[in-house]
C-alpha atoms as a PDB file:
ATOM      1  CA  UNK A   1      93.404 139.681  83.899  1.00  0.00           C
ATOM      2  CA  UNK A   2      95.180 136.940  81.842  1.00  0.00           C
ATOM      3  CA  UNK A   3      99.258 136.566  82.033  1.00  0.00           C
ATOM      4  CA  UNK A   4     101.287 134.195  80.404  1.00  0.00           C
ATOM      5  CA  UNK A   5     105.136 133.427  81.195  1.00  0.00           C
ATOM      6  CA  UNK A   6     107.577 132.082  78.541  1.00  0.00           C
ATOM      7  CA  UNK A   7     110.377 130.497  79.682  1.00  0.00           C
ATOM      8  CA  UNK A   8     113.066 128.867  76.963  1.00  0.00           C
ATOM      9  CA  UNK A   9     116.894 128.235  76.338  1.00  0.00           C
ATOM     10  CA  UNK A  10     118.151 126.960  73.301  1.00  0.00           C
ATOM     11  CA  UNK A  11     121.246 127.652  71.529  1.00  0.00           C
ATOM     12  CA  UNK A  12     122.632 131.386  71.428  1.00  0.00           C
ATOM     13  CA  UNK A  13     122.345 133.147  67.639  1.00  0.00           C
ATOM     14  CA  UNK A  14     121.269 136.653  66.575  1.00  0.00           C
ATOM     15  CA  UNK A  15     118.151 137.841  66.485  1.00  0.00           C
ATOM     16  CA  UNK A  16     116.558 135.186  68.812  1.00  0.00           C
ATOM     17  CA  UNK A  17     114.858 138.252  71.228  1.00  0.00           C
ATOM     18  CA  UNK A  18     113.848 140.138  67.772  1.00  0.00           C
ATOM     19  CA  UNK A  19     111.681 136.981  66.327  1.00  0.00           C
ATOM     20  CA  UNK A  20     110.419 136.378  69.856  1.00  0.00           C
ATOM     21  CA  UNK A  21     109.547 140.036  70.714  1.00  0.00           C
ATOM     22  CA  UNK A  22     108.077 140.329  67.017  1.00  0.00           C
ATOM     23  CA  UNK A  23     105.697 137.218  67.595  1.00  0.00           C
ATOM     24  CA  UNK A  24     104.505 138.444  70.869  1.00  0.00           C
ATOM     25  CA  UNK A  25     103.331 141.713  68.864  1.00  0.00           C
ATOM     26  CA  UNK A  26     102.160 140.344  66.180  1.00  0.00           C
ATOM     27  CA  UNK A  27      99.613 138.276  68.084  1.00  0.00           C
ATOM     28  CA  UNK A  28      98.929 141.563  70.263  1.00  0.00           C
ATOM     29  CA  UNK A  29     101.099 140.795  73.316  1.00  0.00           C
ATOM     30  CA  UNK A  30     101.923 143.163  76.137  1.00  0.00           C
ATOM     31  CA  UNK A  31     105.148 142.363  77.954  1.00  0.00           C
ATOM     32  CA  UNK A  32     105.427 143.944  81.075  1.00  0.00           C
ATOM     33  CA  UNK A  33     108.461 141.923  82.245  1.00  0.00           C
ATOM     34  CA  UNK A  34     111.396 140.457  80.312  1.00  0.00           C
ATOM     35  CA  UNK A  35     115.211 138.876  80.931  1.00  0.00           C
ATOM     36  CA  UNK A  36     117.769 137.844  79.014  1.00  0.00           C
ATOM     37  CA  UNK A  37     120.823 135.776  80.241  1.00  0.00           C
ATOM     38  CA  UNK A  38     123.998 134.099  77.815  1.00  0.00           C
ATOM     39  CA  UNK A  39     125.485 130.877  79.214  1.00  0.00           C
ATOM     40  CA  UNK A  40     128.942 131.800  76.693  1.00  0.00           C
ATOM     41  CA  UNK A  41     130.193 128.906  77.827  1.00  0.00           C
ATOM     42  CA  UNK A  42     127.812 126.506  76.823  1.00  0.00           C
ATOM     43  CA  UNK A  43     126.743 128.928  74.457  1.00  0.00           C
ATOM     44  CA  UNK A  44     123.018 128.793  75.495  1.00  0.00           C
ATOM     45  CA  UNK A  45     120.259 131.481  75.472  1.00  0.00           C
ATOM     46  CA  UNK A  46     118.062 131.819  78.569  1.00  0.00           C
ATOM     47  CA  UNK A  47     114.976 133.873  78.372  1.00  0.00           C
ATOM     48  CA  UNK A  48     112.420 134.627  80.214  1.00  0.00           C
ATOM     49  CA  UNK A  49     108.989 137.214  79.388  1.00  0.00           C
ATOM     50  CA  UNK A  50     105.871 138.180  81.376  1.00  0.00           C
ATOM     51  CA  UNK A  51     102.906 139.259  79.233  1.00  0.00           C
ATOM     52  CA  UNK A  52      99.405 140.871  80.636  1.00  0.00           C
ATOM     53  CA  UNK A  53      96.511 141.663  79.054  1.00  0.00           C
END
């Protein structure tokens, strides 16, 4: 069984978990695991998604 993790942050604006999410089916992806977390302060985007085959 192969699993990949992303892990990235980068600066908070809509639709960053739709592009991601999209990506990860369009190249056949299962994700079996994901979190989401908004530093609103620093306004930075943590996010974090387990994939399986």
């Amino acid at each position: 069984m192969n699993k990949l993790i992303i892990l990235m942050n980068c600066p908070d604006k809509k639709g960053i978990i739709s592009d991601v999410t999209n990506f990860i089916h369009k190249n056949k992806g299962n994700i079996v695991y994901i979190d989401q977390y908004v530093d609103r302060v620093n306004l930075t985007f943590f996010y974090e998604a387990r994939m399986r085959d």
